[in-house]
PDB file of N, CA and C in Angstrom:
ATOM      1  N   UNK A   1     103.175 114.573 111.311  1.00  0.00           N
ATOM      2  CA  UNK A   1     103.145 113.807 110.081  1.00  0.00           C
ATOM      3  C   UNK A   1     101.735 113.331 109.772  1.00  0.00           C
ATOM      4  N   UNK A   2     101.320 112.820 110.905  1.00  0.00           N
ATOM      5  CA  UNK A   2      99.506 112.402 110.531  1.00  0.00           C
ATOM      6  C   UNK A   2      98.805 113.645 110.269  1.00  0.00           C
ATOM      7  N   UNK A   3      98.622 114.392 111.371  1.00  0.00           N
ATOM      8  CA  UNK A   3      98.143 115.818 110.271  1.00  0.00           C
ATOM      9  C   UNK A   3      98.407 116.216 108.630  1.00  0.00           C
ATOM     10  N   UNK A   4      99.411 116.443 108.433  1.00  0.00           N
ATOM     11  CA  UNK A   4      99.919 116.349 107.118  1.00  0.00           C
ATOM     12  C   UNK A   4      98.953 115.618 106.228  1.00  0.00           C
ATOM     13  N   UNK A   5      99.124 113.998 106.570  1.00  0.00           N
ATOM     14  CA  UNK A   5      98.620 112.777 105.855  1.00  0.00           C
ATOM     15  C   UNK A   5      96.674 113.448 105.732  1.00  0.00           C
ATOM     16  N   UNK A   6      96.586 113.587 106.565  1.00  0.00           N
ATOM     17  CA  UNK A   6      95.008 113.999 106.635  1.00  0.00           C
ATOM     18  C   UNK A   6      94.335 114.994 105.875  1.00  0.00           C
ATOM     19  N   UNK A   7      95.643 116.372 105.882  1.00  0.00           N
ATOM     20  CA  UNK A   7      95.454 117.299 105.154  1.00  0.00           C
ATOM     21  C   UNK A   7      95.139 117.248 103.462  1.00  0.00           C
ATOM     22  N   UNK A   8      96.439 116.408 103.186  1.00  0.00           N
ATOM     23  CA  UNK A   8      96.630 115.729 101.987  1.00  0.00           C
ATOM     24  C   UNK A   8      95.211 115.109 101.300  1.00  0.00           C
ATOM     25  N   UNK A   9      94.674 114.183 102.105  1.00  0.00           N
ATOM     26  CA  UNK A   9      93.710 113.335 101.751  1.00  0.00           C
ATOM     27  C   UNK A   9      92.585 113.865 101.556  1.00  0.00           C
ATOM     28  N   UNK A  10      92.483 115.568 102.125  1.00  0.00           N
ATOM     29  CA  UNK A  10      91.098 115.984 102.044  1.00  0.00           C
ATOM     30  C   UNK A  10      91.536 117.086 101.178  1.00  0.00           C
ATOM     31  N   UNK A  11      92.388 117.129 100.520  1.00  0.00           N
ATOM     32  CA  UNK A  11      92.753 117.957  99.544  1.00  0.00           C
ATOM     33  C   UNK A  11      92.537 117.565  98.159  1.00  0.00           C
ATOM     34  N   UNK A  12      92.791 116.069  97.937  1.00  0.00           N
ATOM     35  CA  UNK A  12      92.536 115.607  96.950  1.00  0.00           C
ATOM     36  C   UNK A  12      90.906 114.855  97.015  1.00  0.00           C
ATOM     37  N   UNK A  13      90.360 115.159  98.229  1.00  0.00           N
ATOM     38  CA  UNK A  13      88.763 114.855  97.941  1.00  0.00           C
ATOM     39  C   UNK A  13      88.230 115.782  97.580  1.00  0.00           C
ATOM     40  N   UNK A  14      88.762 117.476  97.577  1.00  0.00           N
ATOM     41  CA  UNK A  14      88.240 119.123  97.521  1.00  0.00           C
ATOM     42  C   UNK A  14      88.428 118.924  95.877  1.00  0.00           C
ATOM     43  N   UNK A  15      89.671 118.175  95.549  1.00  0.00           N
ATOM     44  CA  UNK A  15      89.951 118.573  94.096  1.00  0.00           C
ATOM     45  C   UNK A  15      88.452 117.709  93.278  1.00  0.00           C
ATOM     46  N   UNK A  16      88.064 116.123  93.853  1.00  0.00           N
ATOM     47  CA  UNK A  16      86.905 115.217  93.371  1.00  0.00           C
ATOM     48  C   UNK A  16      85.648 115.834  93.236  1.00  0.00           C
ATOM     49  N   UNK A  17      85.421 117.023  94.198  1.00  0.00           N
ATOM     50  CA  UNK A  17      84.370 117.673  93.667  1.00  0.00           C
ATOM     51  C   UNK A  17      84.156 118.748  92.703  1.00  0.00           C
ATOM     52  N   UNK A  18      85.736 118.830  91.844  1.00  0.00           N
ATOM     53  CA  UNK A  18      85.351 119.592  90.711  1.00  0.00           C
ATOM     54  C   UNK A  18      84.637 118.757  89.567  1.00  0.00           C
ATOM     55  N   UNK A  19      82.992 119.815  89.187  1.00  0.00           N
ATOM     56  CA  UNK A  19      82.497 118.864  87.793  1.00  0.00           C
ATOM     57  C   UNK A  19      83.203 117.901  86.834  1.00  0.00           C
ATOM     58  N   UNK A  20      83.250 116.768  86.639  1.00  0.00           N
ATOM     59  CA  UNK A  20      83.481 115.932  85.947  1.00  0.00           C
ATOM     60  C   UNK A  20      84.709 115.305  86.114  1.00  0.00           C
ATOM     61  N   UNK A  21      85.486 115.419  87.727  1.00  0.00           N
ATOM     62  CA  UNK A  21      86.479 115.067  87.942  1.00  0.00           C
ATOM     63  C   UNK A  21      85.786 114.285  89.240  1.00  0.00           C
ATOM     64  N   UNK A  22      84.680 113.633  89.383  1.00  0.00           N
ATOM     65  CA  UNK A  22      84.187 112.644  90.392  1.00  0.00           C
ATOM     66  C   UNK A  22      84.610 111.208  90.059  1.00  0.00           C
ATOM     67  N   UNK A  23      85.380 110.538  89.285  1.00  0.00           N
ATOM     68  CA  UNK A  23      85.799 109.888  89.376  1.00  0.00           C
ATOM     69  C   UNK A  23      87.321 109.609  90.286  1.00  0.00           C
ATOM     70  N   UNK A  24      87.746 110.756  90.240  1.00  0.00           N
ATOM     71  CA  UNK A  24      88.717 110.954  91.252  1.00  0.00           C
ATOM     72  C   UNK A  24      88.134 109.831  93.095  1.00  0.00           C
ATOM     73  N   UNK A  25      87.183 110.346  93.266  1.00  0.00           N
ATOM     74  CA  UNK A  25      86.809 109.144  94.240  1.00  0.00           C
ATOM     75  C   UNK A  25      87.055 108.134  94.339  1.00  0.00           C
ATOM     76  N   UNK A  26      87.440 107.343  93.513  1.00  0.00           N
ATOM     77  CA  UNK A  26      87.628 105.808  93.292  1.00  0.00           C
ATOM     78  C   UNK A  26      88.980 105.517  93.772  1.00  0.00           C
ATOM     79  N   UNK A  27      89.653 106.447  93.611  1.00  0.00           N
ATOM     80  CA  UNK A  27      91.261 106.841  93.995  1.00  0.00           C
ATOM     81  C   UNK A  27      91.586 107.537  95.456  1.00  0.00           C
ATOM     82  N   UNK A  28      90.591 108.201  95.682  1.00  0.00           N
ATOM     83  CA  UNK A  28      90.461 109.364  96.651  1.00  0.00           C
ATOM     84  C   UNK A  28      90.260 108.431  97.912  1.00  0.00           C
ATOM     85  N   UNK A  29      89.377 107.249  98.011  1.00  0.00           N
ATOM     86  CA  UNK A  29      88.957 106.369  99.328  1.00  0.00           C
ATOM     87  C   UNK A  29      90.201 105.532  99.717  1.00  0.00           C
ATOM     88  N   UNK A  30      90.668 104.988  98.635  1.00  0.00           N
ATOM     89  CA  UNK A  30      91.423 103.634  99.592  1.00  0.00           C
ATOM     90  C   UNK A  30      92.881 104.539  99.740  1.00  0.00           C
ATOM     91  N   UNK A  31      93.481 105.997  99.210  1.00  0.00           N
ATOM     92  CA  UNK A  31      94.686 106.456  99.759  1.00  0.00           C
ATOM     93  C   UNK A  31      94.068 106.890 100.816  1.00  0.00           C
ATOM     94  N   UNK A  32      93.294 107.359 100.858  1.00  0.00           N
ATOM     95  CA  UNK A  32      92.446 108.104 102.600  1.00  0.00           C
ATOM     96  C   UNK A  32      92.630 106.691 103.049  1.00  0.00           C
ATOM     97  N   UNK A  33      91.973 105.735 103.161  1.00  0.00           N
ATOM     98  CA  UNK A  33      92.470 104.471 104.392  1.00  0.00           C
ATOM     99  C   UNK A  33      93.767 104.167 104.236  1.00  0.00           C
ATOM    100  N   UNK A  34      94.525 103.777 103.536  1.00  0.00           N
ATOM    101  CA  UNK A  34      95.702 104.045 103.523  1.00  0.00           C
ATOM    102  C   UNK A  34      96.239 105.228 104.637  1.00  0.00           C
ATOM    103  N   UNK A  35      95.921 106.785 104.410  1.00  0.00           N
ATOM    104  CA  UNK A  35      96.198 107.092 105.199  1.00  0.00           C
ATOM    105  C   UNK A  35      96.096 106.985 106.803  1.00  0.00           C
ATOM    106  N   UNK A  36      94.485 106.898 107.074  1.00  0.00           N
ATOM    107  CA  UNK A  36      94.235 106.389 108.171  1.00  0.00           C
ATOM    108  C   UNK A  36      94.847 105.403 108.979  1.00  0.00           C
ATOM    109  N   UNK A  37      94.989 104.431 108.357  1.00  0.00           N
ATOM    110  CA  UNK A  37      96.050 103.347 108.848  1.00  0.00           C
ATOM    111  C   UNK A  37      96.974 103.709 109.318  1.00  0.00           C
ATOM    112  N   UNK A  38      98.431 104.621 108.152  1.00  0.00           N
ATOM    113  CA  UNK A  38      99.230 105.005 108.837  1.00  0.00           C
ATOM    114  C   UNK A  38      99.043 106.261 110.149  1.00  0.00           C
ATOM    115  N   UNK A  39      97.764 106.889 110.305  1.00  0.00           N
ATOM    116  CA  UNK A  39      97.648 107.923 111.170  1.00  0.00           C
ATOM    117  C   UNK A  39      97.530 107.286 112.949  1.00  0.00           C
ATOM    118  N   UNK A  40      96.998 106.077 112.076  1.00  0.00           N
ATOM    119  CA  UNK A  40      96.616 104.948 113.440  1.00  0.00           C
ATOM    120  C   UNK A  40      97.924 104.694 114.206  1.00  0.00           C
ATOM    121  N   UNK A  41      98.626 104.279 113.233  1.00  0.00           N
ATOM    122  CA  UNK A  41      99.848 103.746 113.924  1.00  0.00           C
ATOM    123  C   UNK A  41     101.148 105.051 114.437  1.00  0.00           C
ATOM    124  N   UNK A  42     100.511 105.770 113.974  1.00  0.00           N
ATOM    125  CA  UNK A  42     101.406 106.889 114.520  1.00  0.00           C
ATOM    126  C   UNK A  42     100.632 107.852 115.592  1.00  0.00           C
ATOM    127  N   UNK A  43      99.642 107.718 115.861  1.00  0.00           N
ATOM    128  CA  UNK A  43      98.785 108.060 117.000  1.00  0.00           C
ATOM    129  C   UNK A  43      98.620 109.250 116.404  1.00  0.00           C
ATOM    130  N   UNK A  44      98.353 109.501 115.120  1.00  0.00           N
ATOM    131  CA  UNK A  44      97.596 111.125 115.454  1.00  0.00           C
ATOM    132  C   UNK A  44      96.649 111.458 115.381  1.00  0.00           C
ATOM    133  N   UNK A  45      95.533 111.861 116.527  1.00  0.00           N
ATOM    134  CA  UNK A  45      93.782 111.866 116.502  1.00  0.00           C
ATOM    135  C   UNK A  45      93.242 113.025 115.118  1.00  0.00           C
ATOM    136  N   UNK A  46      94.349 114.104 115.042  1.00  0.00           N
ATOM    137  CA  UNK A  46      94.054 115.153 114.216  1.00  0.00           C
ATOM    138  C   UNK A  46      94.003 114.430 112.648  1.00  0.00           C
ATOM    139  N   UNK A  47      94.638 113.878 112.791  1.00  0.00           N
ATOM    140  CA  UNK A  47      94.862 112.833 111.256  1.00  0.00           C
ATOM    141  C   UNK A  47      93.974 111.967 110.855  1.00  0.00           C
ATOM    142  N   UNK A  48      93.918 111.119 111.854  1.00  0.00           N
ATOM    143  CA  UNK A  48      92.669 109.699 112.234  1.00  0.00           C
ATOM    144  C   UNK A  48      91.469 110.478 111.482  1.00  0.00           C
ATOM    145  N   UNK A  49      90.937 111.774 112.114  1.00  0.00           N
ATOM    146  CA  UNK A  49      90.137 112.521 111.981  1.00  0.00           C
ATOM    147  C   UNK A  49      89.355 113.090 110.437  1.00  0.00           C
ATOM    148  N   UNK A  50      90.807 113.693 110.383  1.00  0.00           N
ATOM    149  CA  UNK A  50      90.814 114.409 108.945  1.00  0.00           C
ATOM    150  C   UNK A  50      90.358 113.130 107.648  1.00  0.00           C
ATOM    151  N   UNK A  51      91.721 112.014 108.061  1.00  0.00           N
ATOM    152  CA  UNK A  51      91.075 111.296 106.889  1.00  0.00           C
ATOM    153  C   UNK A  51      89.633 110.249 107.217  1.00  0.00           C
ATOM    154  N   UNK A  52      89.131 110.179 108.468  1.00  0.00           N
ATOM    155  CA  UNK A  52      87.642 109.794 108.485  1.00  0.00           C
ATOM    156  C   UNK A  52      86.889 110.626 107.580  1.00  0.00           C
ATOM    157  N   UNK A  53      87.285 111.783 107.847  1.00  0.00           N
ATOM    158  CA  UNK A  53      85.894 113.285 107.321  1.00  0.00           C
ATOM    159  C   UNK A  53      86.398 112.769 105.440  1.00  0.00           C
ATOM    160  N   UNK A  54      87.396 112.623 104.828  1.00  0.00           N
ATOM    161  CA  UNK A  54      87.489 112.402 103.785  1.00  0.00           C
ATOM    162  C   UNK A  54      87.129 111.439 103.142  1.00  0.00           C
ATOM    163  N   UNK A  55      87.141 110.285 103.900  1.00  0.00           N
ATOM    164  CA  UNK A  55      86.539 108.747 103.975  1.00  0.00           C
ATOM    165  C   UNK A  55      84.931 108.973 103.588  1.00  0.00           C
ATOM    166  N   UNK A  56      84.602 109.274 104.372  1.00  0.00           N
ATOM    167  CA  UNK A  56      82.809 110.226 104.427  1.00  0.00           C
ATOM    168  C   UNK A  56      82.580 110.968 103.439  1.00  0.00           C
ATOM    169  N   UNK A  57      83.137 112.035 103.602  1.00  0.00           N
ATOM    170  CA  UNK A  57      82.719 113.265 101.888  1.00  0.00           C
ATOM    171  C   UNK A  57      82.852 112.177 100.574  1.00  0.00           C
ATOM    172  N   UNK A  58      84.053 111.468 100.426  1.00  0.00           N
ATOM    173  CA  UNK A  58      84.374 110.739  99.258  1.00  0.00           C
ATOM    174  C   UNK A  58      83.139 109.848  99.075  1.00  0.00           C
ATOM    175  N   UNK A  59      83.278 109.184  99.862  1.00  0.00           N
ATOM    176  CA  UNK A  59      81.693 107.993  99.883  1.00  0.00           C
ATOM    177  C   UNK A  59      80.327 108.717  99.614  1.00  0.00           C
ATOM    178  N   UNK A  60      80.240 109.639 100.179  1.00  0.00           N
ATOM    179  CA  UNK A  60      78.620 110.982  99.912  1.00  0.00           C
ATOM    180  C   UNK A  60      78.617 111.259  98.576  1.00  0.00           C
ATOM    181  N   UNK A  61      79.759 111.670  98.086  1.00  0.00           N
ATOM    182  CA  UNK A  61      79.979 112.414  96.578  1.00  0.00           C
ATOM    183  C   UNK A  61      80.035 110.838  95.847  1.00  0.00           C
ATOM    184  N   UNK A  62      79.947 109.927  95.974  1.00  0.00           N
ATOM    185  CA  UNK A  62      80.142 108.690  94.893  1.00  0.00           C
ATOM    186  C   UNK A  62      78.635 108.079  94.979  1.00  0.00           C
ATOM    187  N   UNK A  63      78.004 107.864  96.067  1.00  0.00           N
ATOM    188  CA  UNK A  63      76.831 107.908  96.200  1.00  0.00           C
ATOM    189  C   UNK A  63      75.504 109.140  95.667  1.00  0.00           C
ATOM    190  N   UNK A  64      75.982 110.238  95.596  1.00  0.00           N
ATOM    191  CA  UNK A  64      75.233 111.646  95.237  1.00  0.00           C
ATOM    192  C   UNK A  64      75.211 111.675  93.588  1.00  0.00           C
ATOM    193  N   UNK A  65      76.619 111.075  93.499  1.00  0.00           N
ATOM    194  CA  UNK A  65      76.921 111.387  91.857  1.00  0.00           C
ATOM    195  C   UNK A  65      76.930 109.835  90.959  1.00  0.00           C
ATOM    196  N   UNK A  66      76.238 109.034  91.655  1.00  0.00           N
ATOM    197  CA  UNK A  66      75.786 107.686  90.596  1.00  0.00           C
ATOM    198  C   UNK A  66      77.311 106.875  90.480  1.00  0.00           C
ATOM    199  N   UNK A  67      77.951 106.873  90.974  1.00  0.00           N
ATOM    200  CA  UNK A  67      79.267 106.501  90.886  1.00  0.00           C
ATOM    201  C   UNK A  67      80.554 107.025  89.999  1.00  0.00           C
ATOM    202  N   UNK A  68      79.756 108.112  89.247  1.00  0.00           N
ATOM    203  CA  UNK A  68      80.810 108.590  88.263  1.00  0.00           C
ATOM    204  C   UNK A  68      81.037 109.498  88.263  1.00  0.00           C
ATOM    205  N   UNK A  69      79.886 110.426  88.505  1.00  0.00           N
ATOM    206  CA  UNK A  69      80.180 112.081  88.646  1.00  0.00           C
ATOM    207  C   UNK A  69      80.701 112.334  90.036  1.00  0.00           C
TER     208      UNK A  69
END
């Protein structure tokens, strides 16, 4: 299930880097901790993981792109 959750979360950060859909980020960070949380409590490192790396890309791309792009 945490895999899943992780997968999910970096799926919809893949979709934030289409041109002019970087606002998607704003949305994209706190369901990724959201997920994380629940990955925490369900012990899955593969998950924990996935949504860190999404946590990260999301934050790079909001920082890269001025907050909007």
């Amino acid at each position: 299930m945490g895999t899943f959750l992780g997968i999910i979360a970096l799926l919809i950060t893949l979709v934030a880097f289409i041109p002019l859909l970087g606002i998607l980020n704003w949305i994209t960070i706190p369901v990724s901790i959201i997920f994380l949380i629940i990955c925490a409590i369900l012990k899955s490192d593969t998950g924990k993981t996935l949504c860190i790396v999404s946590i990260i890309v999301g934050l790079l791309r909001l920082i890269f792109g001025g907050g909007i792009l």
